[in-house]
Protein backbone atom coordinates (compact mmCIF):
# COMPACT_ATOMS: atom_id res chain seq x y z
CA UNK A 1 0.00 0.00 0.00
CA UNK A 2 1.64 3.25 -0.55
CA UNK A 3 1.61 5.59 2.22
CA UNK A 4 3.07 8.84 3.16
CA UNK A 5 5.09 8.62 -0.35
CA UNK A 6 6.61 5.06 0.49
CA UNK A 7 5.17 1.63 -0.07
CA UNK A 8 3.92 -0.07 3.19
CA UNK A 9 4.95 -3.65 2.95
CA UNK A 10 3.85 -4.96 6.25
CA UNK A 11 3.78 -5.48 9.78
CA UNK A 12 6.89 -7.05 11.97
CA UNK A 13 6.57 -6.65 15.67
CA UNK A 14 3.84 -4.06 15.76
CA UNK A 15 6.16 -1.53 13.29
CA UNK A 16 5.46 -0.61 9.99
CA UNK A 17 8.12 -2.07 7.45
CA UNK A 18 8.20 1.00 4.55
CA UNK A 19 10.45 1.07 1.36
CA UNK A 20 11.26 4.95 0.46
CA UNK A 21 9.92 5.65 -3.14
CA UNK A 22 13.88 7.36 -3.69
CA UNK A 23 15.53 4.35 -2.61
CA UNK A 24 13.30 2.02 -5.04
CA UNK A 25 15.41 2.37 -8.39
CA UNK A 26 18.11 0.26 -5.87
CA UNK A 27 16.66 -2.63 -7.87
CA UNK A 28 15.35 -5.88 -5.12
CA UNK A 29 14.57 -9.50 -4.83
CA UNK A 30 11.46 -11.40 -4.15
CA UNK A 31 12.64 -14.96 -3.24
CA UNK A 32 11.08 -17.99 -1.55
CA UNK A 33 9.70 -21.39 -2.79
CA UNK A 34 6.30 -22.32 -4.38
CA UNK A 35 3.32 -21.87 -2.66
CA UNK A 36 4.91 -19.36 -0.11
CA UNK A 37 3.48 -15.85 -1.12
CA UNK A 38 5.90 -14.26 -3.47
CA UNK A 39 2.91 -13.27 -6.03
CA UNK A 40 0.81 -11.40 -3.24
CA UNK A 41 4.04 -9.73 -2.34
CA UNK A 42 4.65 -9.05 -6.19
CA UNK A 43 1.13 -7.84 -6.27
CA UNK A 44 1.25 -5.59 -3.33
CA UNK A 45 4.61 -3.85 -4.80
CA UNK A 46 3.20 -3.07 -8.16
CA UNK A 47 -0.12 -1.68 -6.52
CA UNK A 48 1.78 1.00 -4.46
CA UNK A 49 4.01 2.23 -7.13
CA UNK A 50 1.14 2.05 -9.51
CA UNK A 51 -1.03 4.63 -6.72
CA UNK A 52 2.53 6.40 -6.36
CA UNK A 53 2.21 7.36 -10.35
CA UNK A 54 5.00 4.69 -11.40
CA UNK A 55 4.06 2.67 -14.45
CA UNK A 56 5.38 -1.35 -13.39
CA UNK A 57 5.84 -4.48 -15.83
CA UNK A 58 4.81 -7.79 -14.07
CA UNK A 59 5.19 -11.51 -15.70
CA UNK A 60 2.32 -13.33 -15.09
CA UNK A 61 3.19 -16.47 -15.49
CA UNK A 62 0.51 -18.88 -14.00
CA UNK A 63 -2.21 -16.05 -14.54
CA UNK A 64 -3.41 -15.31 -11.48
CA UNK A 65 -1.43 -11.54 -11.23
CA UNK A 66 -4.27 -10.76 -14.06
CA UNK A 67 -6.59 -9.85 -10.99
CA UNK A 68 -5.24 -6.50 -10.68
CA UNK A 69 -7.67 -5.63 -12.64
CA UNK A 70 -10.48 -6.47 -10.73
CA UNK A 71 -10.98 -5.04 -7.07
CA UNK A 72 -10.84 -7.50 -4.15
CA UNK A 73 -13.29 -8.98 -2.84
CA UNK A 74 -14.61 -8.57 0.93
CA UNK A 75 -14.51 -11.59 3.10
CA UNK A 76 -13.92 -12.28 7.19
CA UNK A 77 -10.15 -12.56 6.17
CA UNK A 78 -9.71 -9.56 4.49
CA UNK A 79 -11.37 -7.69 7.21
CA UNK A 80 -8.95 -9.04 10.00
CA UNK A 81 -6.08 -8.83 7.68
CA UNK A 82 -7.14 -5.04 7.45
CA UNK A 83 -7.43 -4.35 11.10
CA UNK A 84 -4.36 -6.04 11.43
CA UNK A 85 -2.05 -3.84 9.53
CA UNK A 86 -4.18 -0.95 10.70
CA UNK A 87 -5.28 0.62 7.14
CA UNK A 88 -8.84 0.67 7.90
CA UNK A 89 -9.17 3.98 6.91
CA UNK A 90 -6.94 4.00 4.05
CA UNK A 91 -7.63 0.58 2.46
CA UNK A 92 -10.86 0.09 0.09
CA UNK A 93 -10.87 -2.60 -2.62
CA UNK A 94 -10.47 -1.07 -6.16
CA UNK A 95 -9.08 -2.43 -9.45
CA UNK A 96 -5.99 -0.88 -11.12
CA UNK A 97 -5.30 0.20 -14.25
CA UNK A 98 -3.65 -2.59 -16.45
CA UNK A 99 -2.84 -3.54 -19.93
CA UNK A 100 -2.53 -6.73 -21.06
CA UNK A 101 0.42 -8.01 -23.40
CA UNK A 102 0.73 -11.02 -24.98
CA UNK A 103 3.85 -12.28 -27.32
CA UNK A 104 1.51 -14.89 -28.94
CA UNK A 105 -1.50 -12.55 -29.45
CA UNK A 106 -4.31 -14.24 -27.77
CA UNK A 107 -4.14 -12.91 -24.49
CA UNK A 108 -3.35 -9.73 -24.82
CA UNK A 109 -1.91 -6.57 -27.24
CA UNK A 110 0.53 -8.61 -29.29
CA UNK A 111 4.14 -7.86 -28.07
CA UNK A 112 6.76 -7.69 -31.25
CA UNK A 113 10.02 -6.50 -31.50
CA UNK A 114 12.24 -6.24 -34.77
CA UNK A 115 14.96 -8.77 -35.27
CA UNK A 116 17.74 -6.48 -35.98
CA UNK A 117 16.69 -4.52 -32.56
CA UNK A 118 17.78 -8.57 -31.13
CA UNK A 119 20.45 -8.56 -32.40
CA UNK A 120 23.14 -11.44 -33.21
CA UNK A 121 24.51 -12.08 -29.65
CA UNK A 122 21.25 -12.61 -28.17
CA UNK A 123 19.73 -14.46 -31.77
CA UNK A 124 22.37 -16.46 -31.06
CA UNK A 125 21.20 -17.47 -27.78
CA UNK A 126 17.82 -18.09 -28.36
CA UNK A 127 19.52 -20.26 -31.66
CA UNK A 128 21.79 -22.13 -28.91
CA UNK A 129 24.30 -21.79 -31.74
CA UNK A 130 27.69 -23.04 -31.54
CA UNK A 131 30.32 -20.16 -31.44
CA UNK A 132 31.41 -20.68 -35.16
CA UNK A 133 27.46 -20.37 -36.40
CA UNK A 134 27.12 -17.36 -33.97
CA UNK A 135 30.00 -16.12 -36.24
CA UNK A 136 28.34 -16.71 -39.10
CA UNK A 137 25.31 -15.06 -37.95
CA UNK A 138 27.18 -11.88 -37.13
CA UNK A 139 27.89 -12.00 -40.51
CA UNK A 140 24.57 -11.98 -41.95
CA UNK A 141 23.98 -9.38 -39.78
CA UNK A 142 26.67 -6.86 -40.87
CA UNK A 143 26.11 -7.91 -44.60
CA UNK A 144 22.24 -6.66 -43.78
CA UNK A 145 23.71 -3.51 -42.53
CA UNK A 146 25.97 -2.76 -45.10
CA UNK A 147 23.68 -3.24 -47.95
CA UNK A 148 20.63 -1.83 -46.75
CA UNK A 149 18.87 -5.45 -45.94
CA UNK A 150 16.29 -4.37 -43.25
CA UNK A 151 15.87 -7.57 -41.00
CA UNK A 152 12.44 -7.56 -39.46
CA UNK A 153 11.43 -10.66 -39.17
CA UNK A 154 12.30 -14.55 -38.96
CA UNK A 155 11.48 -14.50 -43.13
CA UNK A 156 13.89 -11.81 -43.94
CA UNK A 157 16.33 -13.79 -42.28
CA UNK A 158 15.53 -17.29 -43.97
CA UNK A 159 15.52 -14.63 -47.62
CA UNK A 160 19.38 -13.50 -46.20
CA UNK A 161 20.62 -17.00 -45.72
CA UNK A 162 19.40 -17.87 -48.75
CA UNK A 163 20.86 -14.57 -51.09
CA UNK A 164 24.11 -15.34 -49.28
CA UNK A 165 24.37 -18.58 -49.56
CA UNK A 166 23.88 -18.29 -53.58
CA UNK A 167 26.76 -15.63 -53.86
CA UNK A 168 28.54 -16.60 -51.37
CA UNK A 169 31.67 -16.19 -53.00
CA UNK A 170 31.22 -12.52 -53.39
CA UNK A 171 31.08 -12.04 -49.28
CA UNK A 172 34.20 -14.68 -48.60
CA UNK A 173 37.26 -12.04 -49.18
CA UNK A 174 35.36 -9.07 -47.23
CA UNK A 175 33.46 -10.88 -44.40
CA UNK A 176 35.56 -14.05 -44.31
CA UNK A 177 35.09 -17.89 -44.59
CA UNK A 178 31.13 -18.34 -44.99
CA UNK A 179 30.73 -22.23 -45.07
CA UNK A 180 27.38 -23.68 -46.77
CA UNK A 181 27.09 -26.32 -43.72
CA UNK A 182 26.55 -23.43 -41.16
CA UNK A 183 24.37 -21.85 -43.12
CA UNK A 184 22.11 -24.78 -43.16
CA UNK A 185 22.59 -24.97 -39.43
CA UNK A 186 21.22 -21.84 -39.22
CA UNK A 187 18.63 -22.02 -41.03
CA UNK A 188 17.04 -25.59 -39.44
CA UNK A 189 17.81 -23.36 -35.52
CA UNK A 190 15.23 -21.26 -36.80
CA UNK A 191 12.55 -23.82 -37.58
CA UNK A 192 11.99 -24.59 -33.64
CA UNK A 193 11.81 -20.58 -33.29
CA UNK A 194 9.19 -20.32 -34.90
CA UNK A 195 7.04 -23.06 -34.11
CA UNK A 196 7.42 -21.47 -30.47
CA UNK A 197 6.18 -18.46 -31.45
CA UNK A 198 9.06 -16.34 -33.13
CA UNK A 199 7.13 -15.82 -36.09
CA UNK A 200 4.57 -13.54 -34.30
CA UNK A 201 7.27 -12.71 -31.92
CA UNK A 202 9.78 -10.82 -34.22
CA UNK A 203 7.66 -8.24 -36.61
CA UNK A 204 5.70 -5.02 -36.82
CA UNK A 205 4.89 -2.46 -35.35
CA UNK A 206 7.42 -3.08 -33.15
CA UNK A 207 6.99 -2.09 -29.47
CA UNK A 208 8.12 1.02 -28.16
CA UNK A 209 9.39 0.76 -24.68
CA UNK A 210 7.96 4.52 -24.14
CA UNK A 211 4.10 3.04 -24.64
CA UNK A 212 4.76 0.91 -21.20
CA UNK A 213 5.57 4.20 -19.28
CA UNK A 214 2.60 5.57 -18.71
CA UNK A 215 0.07 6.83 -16.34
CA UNK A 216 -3.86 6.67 -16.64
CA UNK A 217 -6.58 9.95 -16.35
CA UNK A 218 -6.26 10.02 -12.35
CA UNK A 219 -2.20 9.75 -12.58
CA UNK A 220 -1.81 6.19 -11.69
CA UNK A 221 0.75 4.22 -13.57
CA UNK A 222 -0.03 1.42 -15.74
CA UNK A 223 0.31 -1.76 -14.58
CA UNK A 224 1.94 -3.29 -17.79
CA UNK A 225 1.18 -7.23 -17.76
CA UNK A 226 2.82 -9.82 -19.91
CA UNK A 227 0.90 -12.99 -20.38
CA UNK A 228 3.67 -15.46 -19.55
CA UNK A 229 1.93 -18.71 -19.60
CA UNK A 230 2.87 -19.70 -22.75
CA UNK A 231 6.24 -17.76 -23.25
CA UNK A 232 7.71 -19.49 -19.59
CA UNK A 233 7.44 -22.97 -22.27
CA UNK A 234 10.51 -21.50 -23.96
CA UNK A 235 12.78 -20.11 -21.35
CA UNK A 236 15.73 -19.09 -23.95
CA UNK A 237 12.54 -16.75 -25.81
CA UNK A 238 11.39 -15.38 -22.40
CA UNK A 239 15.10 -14.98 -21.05
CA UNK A 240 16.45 -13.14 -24.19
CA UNK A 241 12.60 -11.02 -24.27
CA UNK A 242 13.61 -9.99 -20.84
CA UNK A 243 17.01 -8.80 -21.65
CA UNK A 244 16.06 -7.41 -24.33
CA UNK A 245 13.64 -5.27 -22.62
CA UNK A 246 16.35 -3.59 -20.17
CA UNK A 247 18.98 -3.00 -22.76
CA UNK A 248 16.68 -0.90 -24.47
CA UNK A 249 15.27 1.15 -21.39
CA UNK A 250 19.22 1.46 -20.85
CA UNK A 251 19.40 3.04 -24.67
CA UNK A 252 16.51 4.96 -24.86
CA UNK A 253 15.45 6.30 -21.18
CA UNK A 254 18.12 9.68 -20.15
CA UNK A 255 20.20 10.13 -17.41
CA UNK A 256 18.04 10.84 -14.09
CA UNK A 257 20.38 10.01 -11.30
CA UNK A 258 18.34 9.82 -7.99
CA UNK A 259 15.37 10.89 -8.58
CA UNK A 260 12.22 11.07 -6.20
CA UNK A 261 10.51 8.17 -7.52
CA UNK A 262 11.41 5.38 -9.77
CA UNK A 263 10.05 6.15 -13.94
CA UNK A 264 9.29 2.45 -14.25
CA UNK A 265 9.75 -0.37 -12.13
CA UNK A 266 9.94 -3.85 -13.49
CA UNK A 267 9.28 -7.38 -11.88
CA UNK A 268 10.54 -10.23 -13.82
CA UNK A 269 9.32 -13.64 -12.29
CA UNK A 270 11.05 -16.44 -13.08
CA UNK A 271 14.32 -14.90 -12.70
CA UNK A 272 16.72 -17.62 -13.07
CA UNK A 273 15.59 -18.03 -16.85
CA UNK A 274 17.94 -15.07 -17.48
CA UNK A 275 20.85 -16.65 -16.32
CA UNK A 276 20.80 -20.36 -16.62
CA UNK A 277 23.45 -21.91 -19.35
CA UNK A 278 24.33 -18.11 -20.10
CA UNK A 279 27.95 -17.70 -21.23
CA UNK A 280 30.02 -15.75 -19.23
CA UNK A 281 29.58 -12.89 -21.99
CA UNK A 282 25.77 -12.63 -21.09
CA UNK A 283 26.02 -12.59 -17.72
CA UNK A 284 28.58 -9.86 -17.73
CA UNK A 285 25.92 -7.89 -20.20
CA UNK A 286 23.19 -8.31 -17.62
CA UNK A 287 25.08 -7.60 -14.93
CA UNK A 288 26.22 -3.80 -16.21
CA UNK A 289 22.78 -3.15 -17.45
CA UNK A 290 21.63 -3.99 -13.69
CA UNK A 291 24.45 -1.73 -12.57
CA UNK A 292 24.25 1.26 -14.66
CA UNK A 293 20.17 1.45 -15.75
CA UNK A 294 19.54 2.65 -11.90
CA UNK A 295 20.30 5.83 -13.23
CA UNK A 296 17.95 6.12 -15.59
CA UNK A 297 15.28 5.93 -12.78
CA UNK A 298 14.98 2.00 -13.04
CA UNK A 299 13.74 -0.36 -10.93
CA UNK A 300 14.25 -4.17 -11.00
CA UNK A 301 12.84 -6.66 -9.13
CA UNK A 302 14.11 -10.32 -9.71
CA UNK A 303 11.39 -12.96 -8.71
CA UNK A 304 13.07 -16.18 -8.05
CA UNK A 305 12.96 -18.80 -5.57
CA UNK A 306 16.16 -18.51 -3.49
CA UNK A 307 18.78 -16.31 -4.32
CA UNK A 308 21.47 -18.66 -5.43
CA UNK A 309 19.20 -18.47 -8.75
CA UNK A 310 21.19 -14.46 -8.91
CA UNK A 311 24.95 -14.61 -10.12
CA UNK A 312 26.88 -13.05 -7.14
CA UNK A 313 27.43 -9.97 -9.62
CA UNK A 314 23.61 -9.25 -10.18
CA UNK A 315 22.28 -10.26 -6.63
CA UNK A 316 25.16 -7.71 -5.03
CA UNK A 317 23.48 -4.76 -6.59
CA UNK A 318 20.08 -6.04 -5.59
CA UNK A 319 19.44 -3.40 -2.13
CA UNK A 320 15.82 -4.44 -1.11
CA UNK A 321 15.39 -8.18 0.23
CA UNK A 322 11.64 -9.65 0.64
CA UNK A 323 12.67 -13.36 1.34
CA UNK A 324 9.91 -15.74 1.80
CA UNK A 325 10.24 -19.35 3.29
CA UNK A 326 12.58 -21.63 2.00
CA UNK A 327 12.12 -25.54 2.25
CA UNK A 328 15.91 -27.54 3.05
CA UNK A 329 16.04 -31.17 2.55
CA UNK A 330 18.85 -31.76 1.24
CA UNK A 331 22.02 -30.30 1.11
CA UNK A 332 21.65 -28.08 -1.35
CA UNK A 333 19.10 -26.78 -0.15
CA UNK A 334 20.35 -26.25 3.33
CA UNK A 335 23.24 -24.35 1.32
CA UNK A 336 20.73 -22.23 -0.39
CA UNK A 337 19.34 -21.61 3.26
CA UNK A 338 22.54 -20.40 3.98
CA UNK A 339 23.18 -18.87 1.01
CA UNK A 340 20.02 -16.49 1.60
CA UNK A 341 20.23 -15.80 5.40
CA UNK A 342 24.00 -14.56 4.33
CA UNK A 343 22.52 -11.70 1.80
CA UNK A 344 20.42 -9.93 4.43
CA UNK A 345 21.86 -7.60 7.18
CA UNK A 346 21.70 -10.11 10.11
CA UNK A 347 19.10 -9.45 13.33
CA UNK A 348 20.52 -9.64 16.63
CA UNK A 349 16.92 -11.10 17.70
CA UNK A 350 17.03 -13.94 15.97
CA UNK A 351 19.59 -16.75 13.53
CA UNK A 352 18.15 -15.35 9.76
CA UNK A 353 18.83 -18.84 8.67
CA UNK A 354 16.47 -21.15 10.94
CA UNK A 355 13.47 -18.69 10.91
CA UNK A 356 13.57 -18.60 7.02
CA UNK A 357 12.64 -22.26 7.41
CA UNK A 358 10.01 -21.32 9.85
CA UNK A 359 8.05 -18.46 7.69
CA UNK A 360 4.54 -18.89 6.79
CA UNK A 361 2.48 -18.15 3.55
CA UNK A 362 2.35 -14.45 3.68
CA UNK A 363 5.54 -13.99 5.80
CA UNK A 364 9.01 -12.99 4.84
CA UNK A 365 12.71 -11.62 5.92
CA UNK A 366 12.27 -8.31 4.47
CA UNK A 367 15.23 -5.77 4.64
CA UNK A 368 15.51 -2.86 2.75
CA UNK A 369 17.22 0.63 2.26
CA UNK A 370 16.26 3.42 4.60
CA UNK A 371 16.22 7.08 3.04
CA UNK A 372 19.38 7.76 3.65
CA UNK A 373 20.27 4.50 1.43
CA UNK A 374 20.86 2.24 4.56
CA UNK A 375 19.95 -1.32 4.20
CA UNK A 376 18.30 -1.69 7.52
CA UNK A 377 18.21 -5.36 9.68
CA UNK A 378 16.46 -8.31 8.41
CA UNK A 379 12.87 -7.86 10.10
CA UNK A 380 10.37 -11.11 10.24
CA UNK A 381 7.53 -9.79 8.27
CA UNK A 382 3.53 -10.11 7.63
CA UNK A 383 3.00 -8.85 4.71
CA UNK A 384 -0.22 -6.76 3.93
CA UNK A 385 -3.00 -7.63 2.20
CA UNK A 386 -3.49 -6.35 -2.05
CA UNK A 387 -6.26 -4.59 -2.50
CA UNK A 388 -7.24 -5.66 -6.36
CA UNK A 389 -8.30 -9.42 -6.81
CA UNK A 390 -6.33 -12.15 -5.50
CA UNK A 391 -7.10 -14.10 -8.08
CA UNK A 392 -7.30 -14.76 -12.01
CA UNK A 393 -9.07 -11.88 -13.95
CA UNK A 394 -12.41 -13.47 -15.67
CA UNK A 395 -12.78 -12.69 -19.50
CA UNK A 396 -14.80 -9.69 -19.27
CA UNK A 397 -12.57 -7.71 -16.73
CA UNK A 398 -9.46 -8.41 -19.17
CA UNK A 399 -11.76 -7.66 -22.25
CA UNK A 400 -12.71 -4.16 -20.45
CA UNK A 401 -8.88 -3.25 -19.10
CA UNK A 402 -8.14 -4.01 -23.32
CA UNK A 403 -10.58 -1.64 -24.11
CA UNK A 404 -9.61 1.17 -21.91
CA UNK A 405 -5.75 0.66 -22.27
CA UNK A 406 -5.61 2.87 -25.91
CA UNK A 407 -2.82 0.95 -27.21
CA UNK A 408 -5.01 -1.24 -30.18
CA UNK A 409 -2.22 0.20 -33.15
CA UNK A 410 -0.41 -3.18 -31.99
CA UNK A 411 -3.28 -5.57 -32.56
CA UNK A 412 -2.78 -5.58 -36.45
CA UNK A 413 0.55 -6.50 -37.91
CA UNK A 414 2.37 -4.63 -40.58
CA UNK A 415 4.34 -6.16 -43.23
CA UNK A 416 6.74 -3.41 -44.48
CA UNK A 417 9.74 -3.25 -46.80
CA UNK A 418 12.53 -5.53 -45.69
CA UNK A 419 14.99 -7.75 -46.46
CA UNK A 420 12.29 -10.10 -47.83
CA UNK A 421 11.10 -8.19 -50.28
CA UNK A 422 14.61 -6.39 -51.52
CA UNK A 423 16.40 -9.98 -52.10
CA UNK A 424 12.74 -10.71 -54.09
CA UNK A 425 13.23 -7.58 -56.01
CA UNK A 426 16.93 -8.67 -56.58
CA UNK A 427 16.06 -12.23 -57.37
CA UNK A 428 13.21 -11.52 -59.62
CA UNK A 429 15.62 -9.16 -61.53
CA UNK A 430 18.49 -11.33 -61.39
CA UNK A 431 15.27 -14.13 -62.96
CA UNK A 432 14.27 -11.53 -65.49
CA UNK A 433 18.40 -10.51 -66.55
CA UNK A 434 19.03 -14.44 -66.58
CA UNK A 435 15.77 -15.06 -68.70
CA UNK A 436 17.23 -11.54 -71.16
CA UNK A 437 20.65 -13.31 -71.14
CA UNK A 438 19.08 -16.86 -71.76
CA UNK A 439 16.75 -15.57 -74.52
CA UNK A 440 19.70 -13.61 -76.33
CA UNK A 441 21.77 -16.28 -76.37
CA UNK A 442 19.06 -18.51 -78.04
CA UNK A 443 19.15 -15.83 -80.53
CA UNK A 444 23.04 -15.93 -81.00
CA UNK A 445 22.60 -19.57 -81.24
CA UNK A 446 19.72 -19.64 -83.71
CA UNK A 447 21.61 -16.44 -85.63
CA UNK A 448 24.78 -19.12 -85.73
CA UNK A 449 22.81 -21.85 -86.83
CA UNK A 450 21.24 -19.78 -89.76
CA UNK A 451 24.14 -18.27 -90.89
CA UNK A 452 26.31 -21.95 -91.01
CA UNK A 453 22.99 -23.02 -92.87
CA UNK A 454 23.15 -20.78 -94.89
CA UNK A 455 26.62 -21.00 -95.78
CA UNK A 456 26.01 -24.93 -96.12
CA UNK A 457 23.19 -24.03 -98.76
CA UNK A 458 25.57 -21.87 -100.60
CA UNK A 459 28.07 -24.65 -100.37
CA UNK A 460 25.76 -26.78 -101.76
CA UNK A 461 24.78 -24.31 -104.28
CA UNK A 462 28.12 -23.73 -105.30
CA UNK A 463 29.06 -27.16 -105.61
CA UNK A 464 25.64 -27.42 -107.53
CA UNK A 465 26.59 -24.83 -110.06
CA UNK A 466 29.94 -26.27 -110.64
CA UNK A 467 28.86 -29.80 -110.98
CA UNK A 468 26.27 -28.25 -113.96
CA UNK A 469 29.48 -26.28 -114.74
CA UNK A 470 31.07 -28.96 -115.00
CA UNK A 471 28.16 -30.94 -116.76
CA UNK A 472 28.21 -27.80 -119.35
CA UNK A 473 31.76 -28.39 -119.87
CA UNK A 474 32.11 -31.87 -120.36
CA UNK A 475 29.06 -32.15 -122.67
CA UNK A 476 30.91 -28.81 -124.90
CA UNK A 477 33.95 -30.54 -125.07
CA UNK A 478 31.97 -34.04 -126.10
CA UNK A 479 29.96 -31.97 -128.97
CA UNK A 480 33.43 -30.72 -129.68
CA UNK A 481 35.13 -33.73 -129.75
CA UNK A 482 32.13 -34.57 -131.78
CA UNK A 483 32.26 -32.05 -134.44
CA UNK A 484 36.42 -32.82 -134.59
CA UNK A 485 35.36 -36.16 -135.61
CA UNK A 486 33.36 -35.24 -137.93
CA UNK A 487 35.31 -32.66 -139.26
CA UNK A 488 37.95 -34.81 -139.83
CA UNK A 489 35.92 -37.63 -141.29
CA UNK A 490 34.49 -35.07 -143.45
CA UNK A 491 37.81 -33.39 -144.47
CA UNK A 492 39.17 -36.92 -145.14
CA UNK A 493 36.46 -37.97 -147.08
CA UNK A 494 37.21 -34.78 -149.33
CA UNK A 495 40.82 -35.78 -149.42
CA UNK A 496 39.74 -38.61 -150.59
CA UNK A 497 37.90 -37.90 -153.41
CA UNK A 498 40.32 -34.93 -154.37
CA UNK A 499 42.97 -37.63 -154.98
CA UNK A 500 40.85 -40.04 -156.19
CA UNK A 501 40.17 -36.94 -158.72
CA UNK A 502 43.48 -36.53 -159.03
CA UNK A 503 44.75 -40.00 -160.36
CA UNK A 504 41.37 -40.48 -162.87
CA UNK A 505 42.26 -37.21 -164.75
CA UNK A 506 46.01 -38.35 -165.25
C-alpha cells in the first residue's frame, strides 16, 4: 500500500516495514519457494508504485497476477487482515489500471520487437548456436547492414541466408570464410523458433518501450502485464525477451540520477531463466545493465525462488530483500538456506537462517534501504494484504482493461519493406536478366545456326553450279570432240575424193 510517499509492505513486531519511493530504483529481490506468497508480495509492490504514479511491468506467469484488474473482494479474512495492519481507513478494494500483453497474441496486445533490434549475440542465444554459427550469424547481420537489408522478421532472415548462400563467393574475401554447412545450421535453428512463437514474436509495429511508461486519467501508472503462460514454455525466448527489454530502457530512457521516484519499475518472475546456461559474456551484459540502468530511474525486481538463482554480480546490486520461506532437505538446499540468510543484514533477535525455514504463507525476511540509502536489519515480516483481486481476472474484466488501455495500433501487424522483399526484387531481376541473357543467347545460337545453314546451302549451291558447270563443260567438249570427228571424217572424205580426182584425170 503506498503511504506517506513510500510503499507499506507490512507489519513485523507491531512496526510498519516501509520502502522509500527514492531508494526504489536500488533494484530488489522477491525470493522464496512455491506456494509461499511471493505473487501477493509481487502484487502488493506493483499496486503501491502504480497509486505512487509509477508505471510497473509484471510476468504473469501462471495467470493469477491478471486480478489486478479487478478489485478485491470482501470476506472475514480480508477484514482481520485489514485491522491487522491498521489501514482501515486507508484501504478500500479497487481495481488498477492494467494492460494486457501477450507475445503470442491471444491474451493480450501482441508484443513484437524487430529482429535487428535482437540482435546477433542474443539471436544467437535463443539459436543455442555453436560459437562458429554465432559467427556466421554476425555475418549476416553486418552484410544486412551494409547493404541496406532491413531484418524484421524470422522471413527476412531465412531470404538473407538464402541470397548469401547463392553468392557466397562474393562475401568470402570481405566478411571471411562463410561455409554452406553453417548456413544450413542456421537455417534448421530457426525452424523450432518459430514453431514457439518467433514468427509472431519478431515483426511489426514493433513495441516502443515509451508506450509501457505511462500513467492513466487520475495519474496512476499502468500496470503493464505480460501474459507469460505460454512464453515461460521457452525459457531461452522469455530470457532473451527480458534482456532485451532492459537494454533498451538502458538506450533509450536519459540520465536521471536519484530521482524522487522510480520512472518504471519492473518485476521479472522467473528470474533464473535469465541466467541459466548463459555464457560468461551474457552474464557480464546483464550484470552492467543492472548496474548502470539505476540511473535512468529504473527499478528491478528479480522474482526467483532462493537467491542462489542471482549470479553473485547481479544479486550484489540487488538493495531491497523480501525473502519468503525456503524448504531444506537436502544439502543443497540447506546451502541455499545459507546462502540467503547470508545476503540480508543479520538481526541480533534472531539466527536469519532457521526462521527462514520457519516463515509462513504471507511472511518474509524483508530488509531494505532506509532514506538515507541504509539497508536496515532483516525484520520477520507479515506482509499486507493487495487490494485488487487475488485471483485470475475473468474474461470480461481483461476484455474491459483491453478496451480502456488505448494501445489497439499493436493488434494488427504490418508487413513493411525488408529484407524479404529487396532480395525478391533482386532475385526476380536477377530471374528476369538471366531469362534476357538466356533468350539472347538462343538468338546468337539460332543467328549461328542460320548463318552456317546458310553458308552450307551456298556450299551446296556452289558445288551445284559447278557440278552443272562442270556438266556444261564436259558435254561442250563431247559436242566438240564430236564435231572434230566429224570434221575430220568429213575433211578426209574430201581428201579422198580430191585424190581419187586426181589419179582419174592423169
Amino acid at each position: 500500500m503506498y503511504l506517506n510517499n513510500s510503499i507499506y509492505l507490512g507489519l513485523a513486531d507491531g512496526e510498519r516495514i516501509m520502502l522509500d519511493l527514492s531508494m526504489c530504483n536500488r533494484h530488489g529481490l522477491i525470493a522464496g519457494a512455491s506456494g509461499t506468497g511471493k505473487t501477493i508480495t509481487m502484487k502488493v509492490m506493483a499496486e503501491s508504485f502504480s497509486d505512487a504514479g509509477v508505471p510497473v511491468f509484471l510476468c504473469d506467469i501462471k495467470g493469477d497476477v491478471s486480478g489486478l484488474c479487478m478489485p478485491g473482494v470482501q470476506s472475514d479474512g480480508m477484514e482481520k487482515r485489514i485491522d491487522k495492519f491498521g489501514i482501515r481507513e486507508s484501504f478500500s478494494y479497487k481495481k488498477y489500471p492494467v494492460c494486457f500483453w501477450d507475445v503470442y497474441q491471444q491474451a493480450g496486445h501482441p508484443v513484437r520487437i524487430r529482429l535487428s533490434d535482437m540482435g546477433p549475440d542474443l539471436l544467437s542465444r535463443v539459436l543455442e548456436l555453436t560459437p562458429a554459427q554465432e559467427g556466421v550469424l554476425n555475418i549476416l547481420f553486418k552484410i544486412a547492414d551494409d547493404h541496406g537489408l532491413y531484418l524484421i522478421d524470422l522471413k527476412d532472415l531465412r531470404a538473407l541466408i538464402g541470397f548469401v548462400g547463392e553468392h557466397r563467393e562474393e562475401y568470402v574475401t570481405a566478411y571471411g570464410n562463410i561455409a554452406p554447412q553453417t548456413l544450413s545450421a542456421v537455417l534448421r535453428a530457426i525452424l523450432p523458433l518459430e514453431s514457439q512463437g518467433g514468427d509472431l514474436f519478431f515483426g511489426e509495429p514493433a513495441l516502443d518501450i515509451h508506450d509501457w511508461i505511462r500513467l492513466d486519467d487520475q495519474d496512476k501508472g499502468i500496470i503493464n502485464i505480460l501474459d507469460c503462460v505460454q512464453l515461460v514454455c521457452n525459457p531461452k525466448l522469455y530470457a532473451s525477451f527480458l534482456l532485451w527489454m532492459m537494454s533498451e530502457l538502458f538506450e533509450q530512457l536519459p540520465e536521471v540520477g536519484d530521482a524522487e521516484k522510480p520512472k518504471i519499475a519492473f518485476f521479472f518472475d522467473e528470474a533464473h531463466m535469465l541466467f541459466t546456461d548463459a555464457p560468461k559474456v551474457l552474464l557480464q551484459k546483464i550484470e552492467q545493465l543492472v548496474k548502470l540502468i539505476r540511473s535512468k530511474g529504473v527499478g528491478i525486481y528479480f522474482v526467483t525462488q532462493s537467491p542462489s538463482d542471482i549470479p553473485d554480480g547481479v544479486l550484489a546490486q540487488l538493495s531491497g530483500r523480501v525473502q519468503h520461506a525456503l524448504r531444506a532437505y537436502t544439502p543443497a538446499e540447506q546451502k541455499a538456506v545459507r546462502t540467503a540468510a547470508q545476503t540480508m543484514r543479520a538481526n541480533p533477535a534472531f539466527k536469519t537462517e532457521d526462521v527462514i525455514m520457519e516463515l509462513g504463507v504471507g511472511e518474509a525476511l524483508v530488509s531494505f534501504l532506509d532514506a538515507n540509502g541504509v539497508p536496515s536489519v532483516v525484520q520477520r515480516t507479515s506482509v499486507i494484504c493487495p487490494q485488487s483481486l487475488m485471483a485470475m481476472a475473468d474474461s470480461s474484466a481483461r476484455q474491459a482493461a483491453q478496451a480502456e488501455s488505448r494501445m489497439e495500433k499493436y493488434d494488427e501487424s504490418v508487413d513493411n519493406i525488408s529484407a524479404y522483399e529487396l532480395i525478391s526484387e533482386q532475385k526476380e531481376k536477377d530471374a528476369e536478366r538471366a531469362q534476357l541473357e538466356a533468350e539472347r543467347a538462343q538468338l546468337e545460337k539460332e543467328k549461328a545456326e542460320f548463318e552456317k545453314q546458310k553458308q552450307k546451302e551456298a556450299a551446296v549451291a556452289e558445288k551445284k553450279k559447278e557440278q552443272e558447270q562442270a556438266k556444261k563443260d564436259k558435254a561442250a567438249q563431247q559436242r566438240k570432240a564430236r564435231i572434230e570427228r566429224q570434221l575430220i571424217s568429213t575433211g578426209g572424205q574430201i581428201l579422198k575424193r580430191g585424190l581419187m580426182n586426181t589419179l582419174f584425170k592423169k
